[in-house]
C-alpha atoms as a PDB file:
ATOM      1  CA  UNK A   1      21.368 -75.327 -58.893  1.00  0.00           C
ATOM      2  CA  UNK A   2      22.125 -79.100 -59.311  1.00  0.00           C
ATOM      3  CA  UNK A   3      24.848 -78.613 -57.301  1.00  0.00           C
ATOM      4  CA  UNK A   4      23.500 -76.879 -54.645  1.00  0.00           C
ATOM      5  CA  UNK A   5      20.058 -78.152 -54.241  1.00  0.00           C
ATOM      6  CA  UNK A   6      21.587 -80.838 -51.925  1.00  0.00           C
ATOM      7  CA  UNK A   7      22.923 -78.101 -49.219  1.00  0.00           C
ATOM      8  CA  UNK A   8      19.961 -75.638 -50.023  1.00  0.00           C
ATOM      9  CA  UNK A   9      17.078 -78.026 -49.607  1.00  0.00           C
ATOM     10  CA  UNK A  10      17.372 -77.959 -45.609  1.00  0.00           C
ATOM     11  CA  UNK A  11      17.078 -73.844 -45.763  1.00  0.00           C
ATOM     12  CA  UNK A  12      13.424 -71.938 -46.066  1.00  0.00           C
ATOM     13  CA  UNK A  13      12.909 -70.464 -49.468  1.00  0.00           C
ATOM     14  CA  UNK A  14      13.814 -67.069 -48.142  1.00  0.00           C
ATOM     15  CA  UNK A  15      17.411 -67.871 -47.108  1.00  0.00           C
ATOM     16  CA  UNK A  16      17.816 -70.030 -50.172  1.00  0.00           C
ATOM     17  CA  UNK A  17      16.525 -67.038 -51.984  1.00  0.00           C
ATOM     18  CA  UNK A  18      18.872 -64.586 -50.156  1.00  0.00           C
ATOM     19  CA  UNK A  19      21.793 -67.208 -50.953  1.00  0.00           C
ATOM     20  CA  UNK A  20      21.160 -67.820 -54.731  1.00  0.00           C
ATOM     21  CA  UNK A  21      20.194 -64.391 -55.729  1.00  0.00           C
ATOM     22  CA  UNK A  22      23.905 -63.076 -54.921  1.00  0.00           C
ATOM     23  CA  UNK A  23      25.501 -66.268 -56.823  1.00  0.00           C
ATOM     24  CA  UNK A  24      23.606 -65.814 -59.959  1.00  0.00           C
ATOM     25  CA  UNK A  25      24.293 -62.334 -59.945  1.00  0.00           C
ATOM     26  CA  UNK A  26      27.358 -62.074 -59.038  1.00  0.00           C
ATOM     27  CA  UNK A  27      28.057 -65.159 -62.257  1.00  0.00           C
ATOM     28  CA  UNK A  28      26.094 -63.118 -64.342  1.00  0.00           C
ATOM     29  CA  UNK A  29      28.060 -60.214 -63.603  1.00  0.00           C
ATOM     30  CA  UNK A  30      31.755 -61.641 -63.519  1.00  0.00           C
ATOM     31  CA  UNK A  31      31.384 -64.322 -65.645  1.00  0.00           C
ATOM     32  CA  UNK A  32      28.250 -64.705 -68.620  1.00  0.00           C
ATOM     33  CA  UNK A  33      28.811 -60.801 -69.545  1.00  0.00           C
ATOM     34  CA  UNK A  34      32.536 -60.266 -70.301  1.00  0.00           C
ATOM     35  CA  UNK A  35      32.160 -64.215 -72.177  1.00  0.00           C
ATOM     36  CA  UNK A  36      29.646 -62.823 -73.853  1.00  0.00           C
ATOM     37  CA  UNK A  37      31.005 -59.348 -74.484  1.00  0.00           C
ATOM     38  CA  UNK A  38      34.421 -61.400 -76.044  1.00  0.00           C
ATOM     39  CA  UNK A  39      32.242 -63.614 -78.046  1.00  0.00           C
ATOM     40  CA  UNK A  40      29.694 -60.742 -79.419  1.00  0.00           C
ATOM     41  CA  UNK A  41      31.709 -57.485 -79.235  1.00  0.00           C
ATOM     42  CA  UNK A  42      32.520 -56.837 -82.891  1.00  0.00           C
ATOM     43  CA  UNK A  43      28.756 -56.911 -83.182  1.00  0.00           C
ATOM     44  CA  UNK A  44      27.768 -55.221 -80.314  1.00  0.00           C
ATOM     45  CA  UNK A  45      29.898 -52.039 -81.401  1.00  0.00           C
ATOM     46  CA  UNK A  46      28.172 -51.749 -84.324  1.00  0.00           C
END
């Protein structure tokens, strides 16, 4: 968000919120998870 607060504070909060929904989701999804899943997965299986 610190990086895109500069480029996002011209929008209205609905287009920001249509712009960083996707981002953090698609992170979440491609990124934080399968980290996660390698750092936790011995557990998780349990």
């Amino acid at each position: 968000m610190a990086l895109a607060a500069p480029l996002l504070d011209r929008l209205p909060p609905a287009a920001r919120f249509a712009i960083i929904v996707p981002v953090m989701v698609a992170l979440m999804l491609w990124v934080v998870v399968p980290l996660l899943h390698r750092v936790f997965g011995s557990w998780l299986a349990r």
